[in-house]
PDB file of N, CA and C in Angstrom:
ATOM      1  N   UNK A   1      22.940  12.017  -9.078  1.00  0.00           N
ATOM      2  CA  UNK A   1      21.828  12.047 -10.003  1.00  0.00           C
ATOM      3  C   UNK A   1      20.532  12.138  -9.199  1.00  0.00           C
ATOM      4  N   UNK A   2      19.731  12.966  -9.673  1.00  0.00           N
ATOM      5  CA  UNK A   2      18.474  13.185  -9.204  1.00  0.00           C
ATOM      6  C   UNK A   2      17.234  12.873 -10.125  1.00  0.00           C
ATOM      7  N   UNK A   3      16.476  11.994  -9.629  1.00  0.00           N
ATOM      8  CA  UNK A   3      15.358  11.801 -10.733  1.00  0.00           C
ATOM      9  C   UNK A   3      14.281  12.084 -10.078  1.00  0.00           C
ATOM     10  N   UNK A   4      13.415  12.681 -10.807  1.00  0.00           N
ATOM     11  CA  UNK A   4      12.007  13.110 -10.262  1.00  0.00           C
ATOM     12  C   UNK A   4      10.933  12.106  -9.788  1.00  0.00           C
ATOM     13  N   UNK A   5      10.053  11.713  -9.389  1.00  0.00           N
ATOM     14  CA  UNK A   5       9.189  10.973  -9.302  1.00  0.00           C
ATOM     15  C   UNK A   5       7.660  11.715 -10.275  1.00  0.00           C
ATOM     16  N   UNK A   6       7.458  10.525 -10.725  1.00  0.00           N
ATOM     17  CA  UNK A   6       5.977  11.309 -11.240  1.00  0.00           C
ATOM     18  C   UNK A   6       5.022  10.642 -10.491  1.00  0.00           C
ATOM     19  N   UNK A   7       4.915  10.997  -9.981  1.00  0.00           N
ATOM     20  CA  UNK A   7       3.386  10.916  -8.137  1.00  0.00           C
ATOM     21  C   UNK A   7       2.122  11.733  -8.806  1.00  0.00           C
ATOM     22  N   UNK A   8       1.328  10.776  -9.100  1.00  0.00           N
ATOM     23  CA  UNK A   8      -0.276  11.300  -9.524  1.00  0.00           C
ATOM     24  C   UNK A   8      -1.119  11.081  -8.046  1.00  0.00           C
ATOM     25  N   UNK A   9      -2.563  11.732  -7.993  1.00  0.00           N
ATOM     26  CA  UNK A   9      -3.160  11.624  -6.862  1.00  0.00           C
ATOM     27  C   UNK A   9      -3.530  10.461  -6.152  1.00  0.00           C
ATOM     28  N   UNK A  10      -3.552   9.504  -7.851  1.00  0.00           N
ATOM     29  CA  UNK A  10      -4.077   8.166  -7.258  1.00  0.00           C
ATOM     30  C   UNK A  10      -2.990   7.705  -6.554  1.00  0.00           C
ATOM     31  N   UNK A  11      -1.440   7.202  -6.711  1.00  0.00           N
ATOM     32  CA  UNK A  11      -0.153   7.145  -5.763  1.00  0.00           C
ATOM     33  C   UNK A  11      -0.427   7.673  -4.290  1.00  0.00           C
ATOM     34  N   UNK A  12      -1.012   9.526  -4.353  1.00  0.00           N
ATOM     35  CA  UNK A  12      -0.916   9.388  -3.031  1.00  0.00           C
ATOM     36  C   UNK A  12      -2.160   8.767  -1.769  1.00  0.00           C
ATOM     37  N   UNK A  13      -3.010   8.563  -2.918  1.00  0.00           N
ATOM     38  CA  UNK A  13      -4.414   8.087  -1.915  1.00  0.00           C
ATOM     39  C   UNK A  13      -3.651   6.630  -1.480  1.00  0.00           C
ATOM     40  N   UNK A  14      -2.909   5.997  -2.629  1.00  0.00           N
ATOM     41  CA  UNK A  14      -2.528   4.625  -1.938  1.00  0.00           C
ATOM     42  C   UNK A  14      -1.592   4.436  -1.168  1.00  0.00           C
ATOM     43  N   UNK A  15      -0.354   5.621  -1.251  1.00  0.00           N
ATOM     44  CA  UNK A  15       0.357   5.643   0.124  1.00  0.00           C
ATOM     45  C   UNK A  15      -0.035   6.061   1.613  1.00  0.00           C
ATOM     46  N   UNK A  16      -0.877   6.989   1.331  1.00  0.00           N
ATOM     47  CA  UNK A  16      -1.556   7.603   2.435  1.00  0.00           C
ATOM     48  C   UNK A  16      -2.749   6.299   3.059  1.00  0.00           C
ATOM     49  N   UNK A  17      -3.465   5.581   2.296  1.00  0.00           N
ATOM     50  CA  UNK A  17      -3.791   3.897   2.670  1.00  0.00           C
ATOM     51  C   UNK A  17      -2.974   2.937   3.628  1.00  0.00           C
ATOM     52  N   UNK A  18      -1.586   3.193   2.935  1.00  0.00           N
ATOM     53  CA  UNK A  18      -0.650   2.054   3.134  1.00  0.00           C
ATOM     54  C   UNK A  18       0.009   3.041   4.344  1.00  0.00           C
ATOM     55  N   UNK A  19       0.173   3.612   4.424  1.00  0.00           N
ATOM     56  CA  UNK A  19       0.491   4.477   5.863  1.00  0.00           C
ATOM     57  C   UNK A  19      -0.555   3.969   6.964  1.00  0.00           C
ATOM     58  N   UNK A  20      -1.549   4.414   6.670  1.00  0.00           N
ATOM     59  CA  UNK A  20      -2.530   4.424   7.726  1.00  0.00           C
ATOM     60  C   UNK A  20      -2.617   2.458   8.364  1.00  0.00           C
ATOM     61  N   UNK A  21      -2.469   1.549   6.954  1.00  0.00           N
ATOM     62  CA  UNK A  21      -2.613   0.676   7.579  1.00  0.00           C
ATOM     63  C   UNK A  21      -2.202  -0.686   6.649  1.00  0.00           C
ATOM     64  N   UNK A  22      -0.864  -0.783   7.046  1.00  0.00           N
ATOM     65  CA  UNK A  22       0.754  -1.211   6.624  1.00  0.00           C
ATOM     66  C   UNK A  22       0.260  -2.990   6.108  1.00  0.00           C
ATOM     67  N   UNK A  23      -0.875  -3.583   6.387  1.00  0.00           N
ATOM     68  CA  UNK A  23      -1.165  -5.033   6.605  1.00  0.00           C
ATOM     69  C   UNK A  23      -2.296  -4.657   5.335  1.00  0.00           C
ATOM     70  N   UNK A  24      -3.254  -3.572   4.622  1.00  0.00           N
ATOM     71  CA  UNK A  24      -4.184  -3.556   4.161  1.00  0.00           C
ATOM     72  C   UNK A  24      -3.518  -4.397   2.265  1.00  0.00           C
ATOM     73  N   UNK A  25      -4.698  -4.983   1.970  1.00  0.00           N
ATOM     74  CA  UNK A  25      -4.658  -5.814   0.853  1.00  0.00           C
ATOM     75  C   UNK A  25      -4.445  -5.251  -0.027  1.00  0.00           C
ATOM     76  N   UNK A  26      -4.038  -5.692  -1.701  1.00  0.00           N
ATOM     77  CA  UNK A  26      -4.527  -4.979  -2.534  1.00  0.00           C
ATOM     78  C   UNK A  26      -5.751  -4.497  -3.037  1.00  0.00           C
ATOM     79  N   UNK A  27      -6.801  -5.969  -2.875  1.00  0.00           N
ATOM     80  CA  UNK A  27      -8.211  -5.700  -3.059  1.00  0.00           C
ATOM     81  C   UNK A  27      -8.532  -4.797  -2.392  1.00  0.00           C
ATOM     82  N   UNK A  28      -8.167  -4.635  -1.155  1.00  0.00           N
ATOM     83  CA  UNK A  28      -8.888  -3.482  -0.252  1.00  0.00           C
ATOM     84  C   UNK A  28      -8.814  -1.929  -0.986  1.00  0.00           C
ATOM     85  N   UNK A  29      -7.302  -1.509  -1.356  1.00  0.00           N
ATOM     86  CA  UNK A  29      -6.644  -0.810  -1.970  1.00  0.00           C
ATOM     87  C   UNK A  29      -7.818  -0.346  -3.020  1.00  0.00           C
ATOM     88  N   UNK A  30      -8.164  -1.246  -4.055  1.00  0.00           N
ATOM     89  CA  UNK A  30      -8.511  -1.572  -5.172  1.00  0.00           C
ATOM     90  C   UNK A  30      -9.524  -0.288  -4.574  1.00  0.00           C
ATOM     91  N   UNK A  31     -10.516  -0.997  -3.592  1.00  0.00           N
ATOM     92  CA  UNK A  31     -12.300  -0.603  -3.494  1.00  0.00           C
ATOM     93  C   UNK A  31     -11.771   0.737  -2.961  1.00  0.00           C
ATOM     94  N   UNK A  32     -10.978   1.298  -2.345  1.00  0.00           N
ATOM     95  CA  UNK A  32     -10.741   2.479  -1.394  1.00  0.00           C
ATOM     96  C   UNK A  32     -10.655   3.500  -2.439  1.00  0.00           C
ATOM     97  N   UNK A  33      -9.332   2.924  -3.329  1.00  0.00           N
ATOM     98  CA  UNK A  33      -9.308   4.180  -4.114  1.00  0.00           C
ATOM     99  C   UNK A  33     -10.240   3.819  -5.877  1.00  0.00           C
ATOM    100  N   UNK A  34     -10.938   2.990  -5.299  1.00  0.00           N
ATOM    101  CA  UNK A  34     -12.168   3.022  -6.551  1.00  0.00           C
ATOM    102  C   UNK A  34     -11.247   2.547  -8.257  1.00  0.00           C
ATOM    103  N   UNK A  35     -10.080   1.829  -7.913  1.00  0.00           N
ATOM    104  CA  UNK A  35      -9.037   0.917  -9.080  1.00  0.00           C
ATOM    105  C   UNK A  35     -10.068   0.215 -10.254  1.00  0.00           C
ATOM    106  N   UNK A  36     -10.910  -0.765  -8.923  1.00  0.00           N
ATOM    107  CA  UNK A  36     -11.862  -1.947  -9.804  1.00  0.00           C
ATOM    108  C   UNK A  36     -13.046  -1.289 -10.350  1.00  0.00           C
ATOM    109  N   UNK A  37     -13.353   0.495 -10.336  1.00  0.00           N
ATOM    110  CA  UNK A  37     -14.652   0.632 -11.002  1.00  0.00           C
ATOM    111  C   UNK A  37     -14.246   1.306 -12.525  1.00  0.00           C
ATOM    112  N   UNK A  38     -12.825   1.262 -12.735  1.00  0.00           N
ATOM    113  CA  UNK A  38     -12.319   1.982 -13.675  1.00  0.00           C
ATOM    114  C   UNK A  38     -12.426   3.349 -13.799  1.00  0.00           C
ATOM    115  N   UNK A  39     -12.345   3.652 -12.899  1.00  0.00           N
ATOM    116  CA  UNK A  39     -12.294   5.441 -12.285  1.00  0.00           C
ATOM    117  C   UNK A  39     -10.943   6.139 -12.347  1.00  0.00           C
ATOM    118  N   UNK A  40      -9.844   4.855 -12.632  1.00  0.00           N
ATOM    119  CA  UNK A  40      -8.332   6.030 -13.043  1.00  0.00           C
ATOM    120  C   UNK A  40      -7.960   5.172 -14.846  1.00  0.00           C
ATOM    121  N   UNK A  41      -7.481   5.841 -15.361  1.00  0.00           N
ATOM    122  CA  UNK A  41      -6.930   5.749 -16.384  1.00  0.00           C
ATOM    123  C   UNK A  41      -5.183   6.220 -16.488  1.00  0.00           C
ATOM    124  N   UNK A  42      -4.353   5.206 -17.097  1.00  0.00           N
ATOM    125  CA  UNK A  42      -3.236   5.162 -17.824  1.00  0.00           C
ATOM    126  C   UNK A  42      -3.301   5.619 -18.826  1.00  0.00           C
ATOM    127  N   UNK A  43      -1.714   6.802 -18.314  1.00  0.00           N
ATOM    128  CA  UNK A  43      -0.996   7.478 -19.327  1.00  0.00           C
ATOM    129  C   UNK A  43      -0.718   6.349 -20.790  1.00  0.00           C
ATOM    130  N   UNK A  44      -0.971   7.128 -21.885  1.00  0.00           N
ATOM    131  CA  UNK A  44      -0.596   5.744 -23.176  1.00  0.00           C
ATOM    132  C   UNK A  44       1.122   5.713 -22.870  1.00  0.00           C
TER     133      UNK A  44
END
């Protein structure tokens, strides 16, 4: 069985984060990819 992943841009800014630097917080996460200014929105 093969299942797809659904990977939006925001996913890859935070893996590409978590790559670069394996110890970084969530808060950090948060401010990097701009989470806490309400700049991404959920699918309903």
């Amino acid at each position: 069985m093969t299942d797809k992943l659904n990977i939006d841009k925001l996913d890859l800014q935070i893996i590409q984060h978590m790559m670069g630097d394996a110890t970084i917080s969530y808060a950090d996460l948060g401010k990097k990819t701009f989470l806490f200014r309400g700049n991404h929105t959920c699918p309903d």
